[in-house]
Structure formats: structure tokens, C-alpha cells
N, C-alpha and C. Protein backbone atom coordinates (compact mmCIF):
# COMPACT_ATOMS: atom_id res chain seq x y z
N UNK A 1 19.62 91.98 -29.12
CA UNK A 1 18.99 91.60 -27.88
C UNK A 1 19.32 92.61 -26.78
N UNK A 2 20.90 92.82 -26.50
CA UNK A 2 20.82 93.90 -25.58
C UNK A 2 20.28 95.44 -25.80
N UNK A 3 19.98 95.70 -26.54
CA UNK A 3 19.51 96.92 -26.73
C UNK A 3 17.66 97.02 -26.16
N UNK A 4 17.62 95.65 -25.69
CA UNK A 4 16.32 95.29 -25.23
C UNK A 4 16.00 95.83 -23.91
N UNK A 5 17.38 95.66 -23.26
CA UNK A 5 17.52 95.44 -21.97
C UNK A 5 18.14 96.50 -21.35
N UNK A 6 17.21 97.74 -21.21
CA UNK A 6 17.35 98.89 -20.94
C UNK A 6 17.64 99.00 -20.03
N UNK A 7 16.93 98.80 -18.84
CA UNK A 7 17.50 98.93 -17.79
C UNK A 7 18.19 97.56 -16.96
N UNK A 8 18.96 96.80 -17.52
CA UNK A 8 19.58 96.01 -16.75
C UNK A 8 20.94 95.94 -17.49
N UNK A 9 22.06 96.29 -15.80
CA UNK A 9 23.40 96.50 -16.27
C UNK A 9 24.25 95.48 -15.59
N UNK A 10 25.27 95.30 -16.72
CA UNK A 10 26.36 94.54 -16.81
C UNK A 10 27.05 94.29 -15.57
N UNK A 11 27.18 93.44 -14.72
CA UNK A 11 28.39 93.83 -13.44
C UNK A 11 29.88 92.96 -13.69
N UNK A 12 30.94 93.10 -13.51
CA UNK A 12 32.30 92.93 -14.08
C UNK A 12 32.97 92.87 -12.61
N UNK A 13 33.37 91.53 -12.77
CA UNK A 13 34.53 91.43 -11.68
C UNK A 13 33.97 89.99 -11.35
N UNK A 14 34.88 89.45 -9.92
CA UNK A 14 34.49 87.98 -9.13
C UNK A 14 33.44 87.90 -8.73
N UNK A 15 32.40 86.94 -8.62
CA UNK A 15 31.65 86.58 -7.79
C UNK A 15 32.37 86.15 -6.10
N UNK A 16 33.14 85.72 -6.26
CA UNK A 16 33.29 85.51 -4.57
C UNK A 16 33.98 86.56 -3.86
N UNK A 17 33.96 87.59 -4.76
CA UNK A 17 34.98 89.12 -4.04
C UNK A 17 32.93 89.47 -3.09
N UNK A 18 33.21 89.24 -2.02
CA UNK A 18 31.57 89.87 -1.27
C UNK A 18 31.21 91.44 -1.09
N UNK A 19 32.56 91.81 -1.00
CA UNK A 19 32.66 93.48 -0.84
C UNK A 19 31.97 94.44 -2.31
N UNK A 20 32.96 93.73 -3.19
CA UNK A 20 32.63 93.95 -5.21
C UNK A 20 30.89 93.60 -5.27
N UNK A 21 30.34 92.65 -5.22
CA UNK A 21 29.34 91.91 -5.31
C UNK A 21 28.27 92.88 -4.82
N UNK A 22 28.35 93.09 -3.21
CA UNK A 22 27.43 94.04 -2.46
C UNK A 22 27.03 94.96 -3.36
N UNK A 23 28.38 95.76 -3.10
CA UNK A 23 28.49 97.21 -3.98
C UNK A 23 27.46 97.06 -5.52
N UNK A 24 27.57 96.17 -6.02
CA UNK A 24 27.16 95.87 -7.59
C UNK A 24 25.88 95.83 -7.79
N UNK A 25 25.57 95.24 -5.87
CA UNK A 25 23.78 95.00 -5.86
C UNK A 25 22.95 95.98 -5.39
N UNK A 26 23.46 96.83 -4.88
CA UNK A 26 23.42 98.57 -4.25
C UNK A 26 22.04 99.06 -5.42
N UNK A 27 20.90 99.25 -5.18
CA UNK A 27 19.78 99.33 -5.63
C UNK A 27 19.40 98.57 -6.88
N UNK A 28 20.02 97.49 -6.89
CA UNK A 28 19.12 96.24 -7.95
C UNK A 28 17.72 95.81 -6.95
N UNK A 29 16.71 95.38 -8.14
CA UNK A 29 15.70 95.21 -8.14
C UNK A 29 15.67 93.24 -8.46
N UNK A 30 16.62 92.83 -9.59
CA UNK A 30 17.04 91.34 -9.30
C UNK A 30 18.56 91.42 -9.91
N UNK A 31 19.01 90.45 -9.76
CA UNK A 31 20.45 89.77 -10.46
C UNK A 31 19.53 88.36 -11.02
N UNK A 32 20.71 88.30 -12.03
CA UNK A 32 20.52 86.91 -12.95
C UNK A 32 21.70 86.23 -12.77
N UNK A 33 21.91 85.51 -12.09
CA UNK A 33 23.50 85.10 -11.36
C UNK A 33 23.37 83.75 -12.56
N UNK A 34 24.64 84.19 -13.65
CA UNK A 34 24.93 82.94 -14.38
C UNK A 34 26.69 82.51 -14.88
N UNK A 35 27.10 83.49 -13.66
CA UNK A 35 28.49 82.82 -13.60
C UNK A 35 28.72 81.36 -13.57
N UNK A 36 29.70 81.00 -13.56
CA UNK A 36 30.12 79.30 -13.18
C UNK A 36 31.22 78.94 -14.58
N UNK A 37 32.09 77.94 -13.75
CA UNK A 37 32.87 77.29 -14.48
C UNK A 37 32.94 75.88 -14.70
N UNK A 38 33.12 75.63 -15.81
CA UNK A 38 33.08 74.26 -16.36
C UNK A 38 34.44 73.30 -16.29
N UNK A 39 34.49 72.89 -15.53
CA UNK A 39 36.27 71.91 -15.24
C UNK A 39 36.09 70.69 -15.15
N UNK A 40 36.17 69.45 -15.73
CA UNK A 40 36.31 67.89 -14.52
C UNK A 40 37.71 68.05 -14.46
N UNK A 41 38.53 67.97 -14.62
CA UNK A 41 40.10 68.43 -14.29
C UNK A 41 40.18 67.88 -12.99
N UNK A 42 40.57 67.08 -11.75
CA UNK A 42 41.21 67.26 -10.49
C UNK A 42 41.76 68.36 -10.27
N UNK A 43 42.47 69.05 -10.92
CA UNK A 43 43.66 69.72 -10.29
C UNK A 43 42.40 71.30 -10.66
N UNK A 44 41.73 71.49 -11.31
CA UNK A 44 40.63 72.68 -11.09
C UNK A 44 39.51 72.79 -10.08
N UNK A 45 39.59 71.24 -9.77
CA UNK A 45 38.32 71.08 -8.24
C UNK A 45 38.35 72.30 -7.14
N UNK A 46 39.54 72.59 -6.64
CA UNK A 46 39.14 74.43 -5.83
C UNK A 46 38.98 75.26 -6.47
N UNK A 47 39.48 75.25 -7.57
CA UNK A 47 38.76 76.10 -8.11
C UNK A 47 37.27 76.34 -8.36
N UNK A 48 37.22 75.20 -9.23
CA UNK A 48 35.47 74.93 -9.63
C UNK A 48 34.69 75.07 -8.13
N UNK A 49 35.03 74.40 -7.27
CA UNK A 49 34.36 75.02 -6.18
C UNK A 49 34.26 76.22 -5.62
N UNK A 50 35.25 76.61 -5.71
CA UNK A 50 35.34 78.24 -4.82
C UNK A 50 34.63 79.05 -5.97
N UNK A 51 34.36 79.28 -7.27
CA UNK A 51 33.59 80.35 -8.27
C UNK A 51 32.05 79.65 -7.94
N UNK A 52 32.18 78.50 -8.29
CA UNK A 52 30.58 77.92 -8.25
C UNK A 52 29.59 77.80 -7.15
N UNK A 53 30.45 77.16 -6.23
CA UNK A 53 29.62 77.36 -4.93
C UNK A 53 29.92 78.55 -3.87
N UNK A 54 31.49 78.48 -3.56
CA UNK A 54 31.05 80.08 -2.44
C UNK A 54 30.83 81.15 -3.32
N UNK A 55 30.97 81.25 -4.89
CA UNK A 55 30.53 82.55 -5.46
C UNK A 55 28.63 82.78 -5.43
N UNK A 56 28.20 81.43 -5.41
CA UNK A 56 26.96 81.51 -5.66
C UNK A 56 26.50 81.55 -4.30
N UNK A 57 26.97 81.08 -2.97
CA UNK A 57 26.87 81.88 -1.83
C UNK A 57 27.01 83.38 -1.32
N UNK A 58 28.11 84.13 -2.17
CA UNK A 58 28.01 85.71 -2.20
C UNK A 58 27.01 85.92 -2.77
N UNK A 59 26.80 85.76 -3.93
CA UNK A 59 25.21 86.09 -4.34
C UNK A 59 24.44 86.05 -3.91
N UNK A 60 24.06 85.05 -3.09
CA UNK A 60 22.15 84.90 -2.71
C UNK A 60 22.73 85.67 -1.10
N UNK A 61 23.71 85.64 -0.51
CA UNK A 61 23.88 86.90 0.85
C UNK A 61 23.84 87.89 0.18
N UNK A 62 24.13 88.88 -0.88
CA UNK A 62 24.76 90.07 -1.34
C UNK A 62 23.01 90.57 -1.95
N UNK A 63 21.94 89.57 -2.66
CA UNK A 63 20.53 89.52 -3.13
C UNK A 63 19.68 89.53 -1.55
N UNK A 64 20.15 88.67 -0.58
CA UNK A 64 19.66 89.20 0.78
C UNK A 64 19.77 90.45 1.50
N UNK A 65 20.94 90.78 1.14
CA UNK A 65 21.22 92.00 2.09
C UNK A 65 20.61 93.24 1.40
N UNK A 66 20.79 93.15 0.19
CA UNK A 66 20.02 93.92 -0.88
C UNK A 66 18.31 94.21 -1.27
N UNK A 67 17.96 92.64 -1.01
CA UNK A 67 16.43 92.64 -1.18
C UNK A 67 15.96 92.56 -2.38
N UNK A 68 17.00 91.64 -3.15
CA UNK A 68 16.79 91.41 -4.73
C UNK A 68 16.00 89.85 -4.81
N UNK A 69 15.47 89.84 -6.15
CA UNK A 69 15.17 88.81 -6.56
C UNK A 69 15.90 88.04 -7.34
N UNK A 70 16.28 86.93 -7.22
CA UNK A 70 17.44 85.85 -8.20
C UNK A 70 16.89 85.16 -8.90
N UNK A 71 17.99 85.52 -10.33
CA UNK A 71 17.17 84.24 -11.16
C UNK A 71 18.65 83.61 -11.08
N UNK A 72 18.57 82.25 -10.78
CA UNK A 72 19.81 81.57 -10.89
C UNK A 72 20.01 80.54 -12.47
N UNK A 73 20.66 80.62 -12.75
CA UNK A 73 20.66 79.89 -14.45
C UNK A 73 22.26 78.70 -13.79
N UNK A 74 21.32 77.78 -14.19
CA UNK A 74 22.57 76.19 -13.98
C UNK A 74 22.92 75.91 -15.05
N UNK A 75 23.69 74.39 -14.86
CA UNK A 75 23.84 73.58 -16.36
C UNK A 75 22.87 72.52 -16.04
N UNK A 76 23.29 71.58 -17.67
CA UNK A 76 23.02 70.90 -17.62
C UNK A 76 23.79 69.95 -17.25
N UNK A 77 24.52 69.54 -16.56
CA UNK A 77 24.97 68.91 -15.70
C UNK A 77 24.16 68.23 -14.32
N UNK A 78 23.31 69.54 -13.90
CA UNK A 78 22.09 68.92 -12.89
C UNK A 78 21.01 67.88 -13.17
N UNK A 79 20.73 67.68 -14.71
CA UNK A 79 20.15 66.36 -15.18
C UNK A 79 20.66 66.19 -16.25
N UNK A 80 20.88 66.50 -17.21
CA UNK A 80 21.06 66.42 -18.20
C UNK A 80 22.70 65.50 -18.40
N UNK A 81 22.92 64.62 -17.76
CA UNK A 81 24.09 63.52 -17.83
C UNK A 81 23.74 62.20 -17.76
N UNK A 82 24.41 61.48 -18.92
CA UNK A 82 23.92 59.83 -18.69
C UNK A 82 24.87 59.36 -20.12
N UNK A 83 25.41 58.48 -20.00
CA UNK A 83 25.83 57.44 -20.54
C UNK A 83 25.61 57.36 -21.88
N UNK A 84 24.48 57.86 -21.89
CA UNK A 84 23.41 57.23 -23.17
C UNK A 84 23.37 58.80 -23.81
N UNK A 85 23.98 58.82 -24.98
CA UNK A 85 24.06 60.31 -25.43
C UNK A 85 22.73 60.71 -26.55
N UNK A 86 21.65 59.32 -26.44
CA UNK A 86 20.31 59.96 -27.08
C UNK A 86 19.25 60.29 -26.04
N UNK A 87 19.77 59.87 -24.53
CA UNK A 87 19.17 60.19 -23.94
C UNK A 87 18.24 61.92 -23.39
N UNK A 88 16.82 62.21 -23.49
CA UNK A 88 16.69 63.21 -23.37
C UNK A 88 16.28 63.63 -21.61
N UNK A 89 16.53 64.46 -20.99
CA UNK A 89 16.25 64.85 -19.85
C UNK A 89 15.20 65.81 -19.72
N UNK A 90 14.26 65.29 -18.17
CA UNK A 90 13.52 66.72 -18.33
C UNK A 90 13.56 66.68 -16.86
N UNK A 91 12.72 67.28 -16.28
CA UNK A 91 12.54 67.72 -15.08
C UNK A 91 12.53 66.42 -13.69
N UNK A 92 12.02 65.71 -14.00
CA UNK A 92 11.78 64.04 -13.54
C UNK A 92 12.80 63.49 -13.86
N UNK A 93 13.31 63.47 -14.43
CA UNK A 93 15.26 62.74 -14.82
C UNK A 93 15.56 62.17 -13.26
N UNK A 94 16.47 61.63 -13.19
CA UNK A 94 17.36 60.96 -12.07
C UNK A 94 18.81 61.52 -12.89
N UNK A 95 19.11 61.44 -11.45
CA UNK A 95 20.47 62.47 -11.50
C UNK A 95 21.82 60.72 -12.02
N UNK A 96 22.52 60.71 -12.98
CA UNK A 96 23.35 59.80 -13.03
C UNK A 96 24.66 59.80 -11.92
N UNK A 97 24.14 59.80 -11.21
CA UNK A 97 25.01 59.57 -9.97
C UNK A 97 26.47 59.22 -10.31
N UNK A 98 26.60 57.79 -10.99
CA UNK A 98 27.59 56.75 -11.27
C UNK A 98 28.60 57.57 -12.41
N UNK A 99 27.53 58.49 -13.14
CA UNK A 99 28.77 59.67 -14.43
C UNK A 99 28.98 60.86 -13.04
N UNK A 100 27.92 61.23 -12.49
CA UNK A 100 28.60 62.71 -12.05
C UNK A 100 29.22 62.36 -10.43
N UNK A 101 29.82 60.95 -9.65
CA UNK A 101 30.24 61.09 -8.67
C UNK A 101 31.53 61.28 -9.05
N UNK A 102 31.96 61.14 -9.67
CA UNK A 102 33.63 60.98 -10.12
C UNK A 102 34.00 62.27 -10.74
N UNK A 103 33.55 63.20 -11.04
CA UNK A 103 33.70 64.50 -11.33
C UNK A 103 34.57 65.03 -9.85
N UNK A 104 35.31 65.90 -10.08
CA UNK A 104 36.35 66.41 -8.59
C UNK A 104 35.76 66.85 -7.65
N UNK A 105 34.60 67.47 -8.21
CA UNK A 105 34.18 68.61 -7.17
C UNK A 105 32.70 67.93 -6.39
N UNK A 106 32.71 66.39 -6.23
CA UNK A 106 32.31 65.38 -5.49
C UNK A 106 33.05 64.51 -4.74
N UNK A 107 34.27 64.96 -4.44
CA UNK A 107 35.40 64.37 -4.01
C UNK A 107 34.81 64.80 -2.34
């Protein structure tokens, strides 16, 4: 597959470093921002927040300042949670509130 993907290169390092990030976006045309970490842990909640959300805030400033286009790639976590593990999700889903308020990083 990568040998597909000629012209699109690898970038290495933090998402929430903004200085690293800029630099990385320095004549991109888009980023595919699909960092993120997976924790329910309490004790990983700043964490999970600080990579997931202010990292994905350096990105879409660092794709602004740049003039890139984003493709952002989530989980399934945004619908795809419920109780019911034959349950299938699609776009119209309702978010299970009652499984994902208790996760840390809804605290």
C-alpha cells in the first residue's frame, strides 16, 4: 500500500508540540490527522485529553495557517458504543450517553 503513496510523507513526533506540527505542514497540500489515544483509565484522562483534543486543536490551527485540507479519521467510540454488543451503528445512531458519560475524559 505505501508504495502507493508517492507523494505523501510520514510526519514523526507530538501532535500538541505546535512549533513541530507547523514546521511538518510547511507546503502540505492536506494532512490526514489520525493520531489519538485509547485510555478509560482515570488516572490517563490528561492525558487522553491533552493528545486528543489540544493535539487535534494544533492540527486544524497548524492546516489553517498552512492552507491544508484535513481529513480527520475518529473512532468508533463517536457511535459505535452500546450495551448491546450485536448492536450495529451507522450514521443516525444515538450516541450511548449512559456507556460513554463515565469514561474520564467526560469528567
Amino acid at each position: 500500500v505505501f508504495e502507493k503513496l508517492k507523494n505523501v510523507e510520514f510526519a514523526y513526533g507530538s501532535v500538541t508540540d505546535q512549533e513541530h506540527v507547523n514546521k511538518c505542514c510547511e507546503g502540505c497540500h492536506g494532512i490526514f490527522h489520525v493520531a489519538g489515544v485509547v485510555d478509560h483509565s482515570r488516572s490517563a484522562a490528561p492525558y487522553v485529553y491533552k493528545v486528543n483534543t489540544d493535539g487535534t486543536r494544533v492540527i486544524m490551527q497548524a492546516a489553517i495557517k498552512n492552507k491544508c485540507k484535513v481529513v480527520f479519521v475518529s473512532t468508533s467510540g463517536t457511535t459505535a458504543v452500546s450495551k448491546d454488543p450485536k448492536q450495529v451503528a451507522n450514521d443516525k445512531s444515538s450516541y450511548a450517553m449512559d456507556v460513554i458519560s463515565k469514561w474520564p475524559y467526560y469528567d
